[in-house]
Protein backbone atom coordinates (compact mmCIF):
# COMPACT_ATOMS: atom_id res chain seq x y z
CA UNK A 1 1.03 5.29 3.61
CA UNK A 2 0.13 4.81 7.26
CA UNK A 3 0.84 1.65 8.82
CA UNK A 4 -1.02 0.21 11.89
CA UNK A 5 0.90 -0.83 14.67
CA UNK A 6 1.20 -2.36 18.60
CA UNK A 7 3.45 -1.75 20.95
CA UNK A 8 4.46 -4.59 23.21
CA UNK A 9 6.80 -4.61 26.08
CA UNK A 10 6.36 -5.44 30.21
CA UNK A 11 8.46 -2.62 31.34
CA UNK A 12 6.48 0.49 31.07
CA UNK A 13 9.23 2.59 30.60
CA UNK A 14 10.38 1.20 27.66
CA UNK A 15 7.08 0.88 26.57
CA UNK A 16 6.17 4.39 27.34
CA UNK A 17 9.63 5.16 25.01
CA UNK A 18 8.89 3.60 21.73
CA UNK A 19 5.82 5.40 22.27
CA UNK A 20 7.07 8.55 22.10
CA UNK A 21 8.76 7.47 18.50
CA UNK A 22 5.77 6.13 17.13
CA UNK A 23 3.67 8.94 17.73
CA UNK A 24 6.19 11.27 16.28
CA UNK A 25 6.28 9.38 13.38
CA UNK A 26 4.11 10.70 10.65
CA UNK A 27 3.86 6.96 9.04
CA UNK A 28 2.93 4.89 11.86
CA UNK A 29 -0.45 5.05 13.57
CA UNK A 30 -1.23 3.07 17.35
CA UNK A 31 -3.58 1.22 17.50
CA UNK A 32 -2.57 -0.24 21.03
CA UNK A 33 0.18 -1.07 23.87
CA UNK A 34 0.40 -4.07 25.39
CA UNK A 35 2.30 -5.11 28.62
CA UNK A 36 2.66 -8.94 27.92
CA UNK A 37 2.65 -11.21 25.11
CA UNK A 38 -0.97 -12.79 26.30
CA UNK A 39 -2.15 -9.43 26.27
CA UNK A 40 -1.50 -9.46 22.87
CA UNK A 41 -2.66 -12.41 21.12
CA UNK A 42 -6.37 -11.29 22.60
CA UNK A 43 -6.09 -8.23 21.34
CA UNK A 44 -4.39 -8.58 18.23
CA UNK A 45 -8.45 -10.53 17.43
CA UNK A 46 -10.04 -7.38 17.53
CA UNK A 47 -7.65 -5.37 15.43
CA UNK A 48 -6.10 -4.93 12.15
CA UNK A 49 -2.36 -4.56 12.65
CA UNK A 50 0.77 -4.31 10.12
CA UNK A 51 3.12 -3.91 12.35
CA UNK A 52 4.15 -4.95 15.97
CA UNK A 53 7.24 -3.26 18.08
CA UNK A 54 7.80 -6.51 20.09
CA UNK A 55 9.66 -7.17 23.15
CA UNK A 56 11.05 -10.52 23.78
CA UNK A 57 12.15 -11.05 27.28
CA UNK A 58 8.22 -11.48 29.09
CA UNK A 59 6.95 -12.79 31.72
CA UNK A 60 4.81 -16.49 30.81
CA UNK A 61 5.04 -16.05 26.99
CA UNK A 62 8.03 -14.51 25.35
CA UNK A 63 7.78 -12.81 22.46
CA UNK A 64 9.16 -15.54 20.11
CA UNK A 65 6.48 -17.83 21.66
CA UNK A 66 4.25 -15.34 20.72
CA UNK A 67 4.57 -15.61 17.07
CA UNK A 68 4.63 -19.19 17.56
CA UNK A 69 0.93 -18.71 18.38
CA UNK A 70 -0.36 -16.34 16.50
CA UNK A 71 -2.10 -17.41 12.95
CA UNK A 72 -2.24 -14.16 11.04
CA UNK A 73 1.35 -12.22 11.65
CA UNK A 74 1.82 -8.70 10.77
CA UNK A 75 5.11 -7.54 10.14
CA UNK A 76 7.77 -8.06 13.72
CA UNK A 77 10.14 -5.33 14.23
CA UNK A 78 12.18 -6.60 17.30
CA UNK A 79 13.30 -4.53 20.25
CA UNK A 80 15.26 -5.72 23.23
CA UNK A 81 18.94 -5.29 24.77
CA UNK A 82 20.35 -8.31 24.16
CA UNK A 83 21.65 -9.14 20.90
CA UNK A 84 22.11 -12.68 20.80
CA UNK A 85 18.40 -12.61 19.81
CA UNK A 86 19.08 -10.92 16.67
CA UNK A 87 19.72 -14.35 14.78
CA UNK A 88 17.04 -16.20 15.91
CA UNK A 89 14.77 -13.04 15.33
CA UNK A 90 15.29 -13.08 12.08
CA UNK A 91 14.73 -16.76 11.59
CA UNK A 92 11.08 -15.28 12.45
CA UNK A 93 11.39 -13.25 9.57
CA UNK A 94 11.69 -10.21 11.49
CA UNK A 95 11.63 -6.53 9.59
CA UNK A 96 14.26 -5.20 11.66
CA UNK A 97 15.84 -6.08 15.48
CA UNK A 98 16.01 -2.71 17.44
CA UNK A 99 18.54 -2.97 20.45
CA UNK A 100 17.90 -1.32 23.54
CA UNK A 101 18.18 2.14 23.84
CA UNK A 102 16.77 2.95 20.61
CA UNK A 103 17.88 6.12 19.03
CA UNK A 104 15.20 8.16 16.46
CA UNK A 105 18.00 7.19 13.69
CA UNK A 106 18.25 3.86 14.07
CA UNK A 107 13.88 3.57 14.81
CA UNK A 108 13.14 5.72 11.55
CA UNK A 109 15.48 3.75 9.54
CA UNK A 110 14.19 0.22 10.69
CA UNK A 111 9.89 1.72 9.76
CA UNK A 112 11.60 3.04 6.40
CA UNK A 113 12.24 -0.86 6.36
CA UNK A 114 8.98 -1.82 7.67
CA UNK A 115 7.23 0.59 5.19
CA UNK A 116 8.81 -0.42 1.94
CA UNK A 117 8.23 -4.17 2.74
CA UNK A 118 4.18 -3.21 3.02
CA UNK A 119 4.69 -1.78 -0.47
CA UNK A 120 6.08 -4.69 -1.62
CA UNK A 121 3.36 -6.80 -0.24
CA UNK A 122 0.49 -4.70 -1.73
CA UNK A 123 2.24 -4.78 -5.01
CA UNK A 124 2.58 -8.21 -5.02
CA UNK A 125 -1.45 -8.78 -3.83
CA UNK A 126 -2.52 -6.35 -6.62
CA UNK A 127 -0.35 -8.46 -9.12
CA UNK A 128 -2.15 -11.83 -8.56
CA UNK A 129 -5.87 -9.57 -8.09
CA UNK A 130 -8.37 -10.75 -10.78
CA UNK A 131 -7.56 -8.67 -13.71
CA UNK A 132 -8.94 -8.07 -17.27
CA UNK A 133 -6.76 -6.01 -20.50
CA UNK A 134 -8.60 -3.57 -22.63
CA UNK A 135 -7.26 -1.45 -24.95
CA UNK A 136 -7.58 2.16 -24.76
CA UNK A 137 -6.18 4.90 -26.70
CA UNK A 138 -4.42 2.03 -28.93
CA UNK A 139 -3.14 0.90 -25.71
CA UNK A 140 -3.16 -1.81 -23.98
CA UNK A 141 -4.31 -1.27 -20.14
CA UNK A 142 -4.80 -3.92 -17.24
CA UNK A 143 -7.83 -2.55 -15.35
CA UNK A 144 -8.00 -4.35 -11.67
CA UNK A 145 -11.72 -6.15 -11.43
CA UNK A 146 -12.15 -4.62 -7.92
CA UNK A 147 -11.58 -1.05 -8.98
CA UNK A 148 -14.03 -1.22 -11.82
CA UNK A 149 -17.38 0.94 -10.88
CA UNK A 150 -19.54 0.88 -13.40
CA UNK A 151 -19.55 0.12 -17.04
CA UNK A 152 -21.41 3.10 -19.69
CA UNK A 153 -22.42 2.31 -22.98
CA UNK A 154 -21.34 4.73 -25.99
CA UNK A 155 -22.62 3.61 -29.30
CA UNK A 156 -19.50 1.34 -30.52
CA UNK A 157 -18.04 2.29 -27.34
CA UNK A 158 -17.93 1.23 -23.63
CA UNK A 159 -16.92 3.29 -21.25
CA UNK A 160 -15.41 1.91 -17.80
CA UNK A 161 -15.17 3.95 -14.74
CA UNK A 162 -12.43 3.11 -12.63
CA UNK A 163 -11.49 4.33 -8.53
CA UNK A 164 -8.97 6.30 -10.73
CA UNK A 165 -9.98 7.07 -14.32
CA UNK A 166 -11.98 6.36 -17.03
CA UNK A 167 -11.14 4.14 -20.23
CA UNK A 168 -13.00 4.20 -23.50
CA UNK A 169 -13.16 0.81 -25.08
CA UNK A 170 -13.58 -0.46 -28.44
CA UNK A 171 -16.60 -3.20 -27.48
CA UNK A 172 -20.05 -3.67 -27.05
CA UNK A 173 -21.75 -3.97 -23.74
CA UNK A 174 -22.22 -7.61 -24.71
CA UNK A 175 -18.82 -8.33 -25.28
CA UNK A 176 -17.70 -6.91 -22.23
CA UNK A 177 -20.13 -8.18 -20.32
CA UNK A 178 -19.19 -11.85 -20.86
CA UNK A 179 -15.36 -10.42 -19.76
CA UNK A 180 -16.40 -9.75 -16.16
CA UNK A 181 -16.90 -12.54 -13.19
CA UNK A 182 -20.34 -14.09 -12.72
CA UNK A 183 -21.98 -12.66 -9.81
CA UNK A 184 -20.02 -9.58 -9.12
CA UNK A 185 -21.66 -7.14 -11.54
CA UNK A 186 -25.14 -6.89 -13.14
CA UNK A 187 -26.42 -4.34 -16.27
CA UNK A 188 -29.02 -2.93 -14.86
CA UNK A 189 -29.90 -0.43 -17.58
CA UNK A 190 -29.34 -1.59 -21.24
CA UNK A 191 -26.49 1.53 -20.96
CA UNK A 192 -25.49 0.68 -17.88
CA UNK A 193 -23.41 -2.32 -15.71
CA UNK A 194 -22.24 -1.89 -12.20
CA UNK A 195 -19.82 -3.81 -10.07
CA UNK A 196 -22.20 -4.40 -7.27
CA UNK A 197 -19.59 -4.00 -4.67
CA UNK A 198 -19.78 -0.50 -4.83
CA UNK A 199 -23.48 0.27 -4.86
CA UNK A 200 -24.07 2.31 -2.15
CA UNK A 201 -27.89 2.64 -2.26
CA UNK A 202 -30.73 2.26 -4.87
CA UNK A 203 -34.62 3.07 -5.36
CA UNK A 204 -36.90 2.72 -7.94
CA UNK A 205 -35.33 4.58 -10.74
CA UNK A 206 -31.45 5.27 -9.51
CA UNK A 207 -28.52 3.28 -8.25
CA UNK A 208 -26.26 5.66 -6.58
CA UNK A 209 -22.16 5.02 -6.86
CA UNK A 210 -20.31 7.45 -5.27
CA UNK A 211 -23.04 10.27 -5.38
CA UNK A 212 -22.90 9.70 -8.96
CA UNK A 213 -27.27 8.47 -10.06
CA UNK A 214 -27.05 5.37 -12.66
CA UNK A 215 -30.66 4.90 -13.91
CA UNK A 216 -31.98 1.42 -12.97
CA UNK A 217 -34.52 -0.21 -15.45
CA UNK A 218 -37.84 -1.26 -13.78
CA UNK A 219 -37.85 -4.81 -14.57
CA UNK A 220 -34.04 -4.73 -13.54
CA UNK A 221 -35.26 -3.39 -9.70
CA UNK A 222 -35.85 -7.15 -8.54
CA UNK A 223 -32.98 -8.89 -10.22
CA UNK A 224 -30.94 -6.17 -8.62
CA UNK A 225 -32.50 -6.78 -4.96
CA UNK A 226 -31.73 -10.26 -5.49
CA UNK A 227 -28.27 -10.22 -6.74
CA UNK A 228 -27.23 -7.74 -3.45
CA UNK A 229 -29.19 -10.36 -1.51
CA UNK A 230 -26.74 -13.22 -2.62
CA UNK A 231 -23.99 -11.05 -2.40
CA UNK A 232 -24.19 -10.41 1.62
């Protein structure tokens, strides 16, 4: 797991520090350093960040009145020399409050921190993702909508291909069929159903997933252009 981060501080020495520990760090990947907190909220528009190594003493905008601003916040770890920030930091639900000068100890142990709440946060995002059961191999499975490629017919079997496996399912394509959302996949082949999402190209006879070719009906070539159509 690689997280995404900033690094903001006005003194370029201390910037130039954390630096150092970030690139050394085989989890962490930077994105971009900043040298004030306006600096920041501009750039933090053009980039997906999870985590930001933030000063708070700044010229103009501090880094508390940073946050204060900002609409989408990744996680804050907290780095300055003062501690009687640390309790108000963490009223801004900070990961972690680094005091100045930060030792590779004490910085690993506050992105071990950073990194398990990310975890935490993905688990809990994939919990509430749209989500169907199906029972496979007399067990019961919960297959994530979004991960679903395409659906193959096997006589009194289905057969779903997942980003991760495959499942075969008691159930006709019918059946199934009426299990997914509206809109999000189409059978375009009386054996086949595909999540649209992950159509990467089709033609006349083939809809390719993932280099694998799913043969496309001809009178399902128009519905199909359509449906992509409505989809973008």
């Amino acid at each position: 797991m690689i997280l995404n981060c900033v690094v903001v501080d006005d003194s370029a020495i201390q910037r130039l520090a954390i630096i150092k520990l970030v690139e050394n760090h085989p989890s962490l990947n930077l994105i971009a350093e900043y040298s004030s907190a306006l600096e920041t909220k501009n750039g933090l528009n053009t980039h997906q960040i999870d985590l930001i190594f933030l000063d708070i003493e700044m010229p103009v905008l501090n880094g508390f009145e940073l946050l204060d601003v900002l609409n989408n916040k990744p996680q804050i770890i907290f780095v300055t020399g003062k501690t009687e920030y640390a309790f108000k930091a963490f009223n801004y639900d900070a990961t972690d409050f680094l005091q100045k000068p930060i030792t590779k100890e004490r910085f690993n142990t506050s992105v071990d921190k950073a990194l398990e709440q990310h975890k935490l946060t993905i688990a809990f995002n994939e919990e509430d993702a749209e989500h169907i059961f199906v029972k496979s191999n007399l067990k019961k499975r919960k297959v994530y909508i979004k991960s679903i490629k395409w659906i193959e017919a096997l006589g009194d079997y289905i057969k779903l291909i997942t980003e991760d496996s495959s499942l075969v399912v008691l159930s006709t394509m019918k059946a199934f069929e009426k299990e997914l959302p509206e809109g999000k996949f189409l059978r375009i082949h009386k054996s086949y159903i595909v999540n649209l999402d992950k159509i990467d190209k089709f033609n006349s006879k083939n809809v390719e997933i993932d280099n694998n070719q799913i043969p496309l009906s001809r009178n399902k070539k128009t519905l199909l252009a359509e449906a992509l159509s409505n989809m973008s």
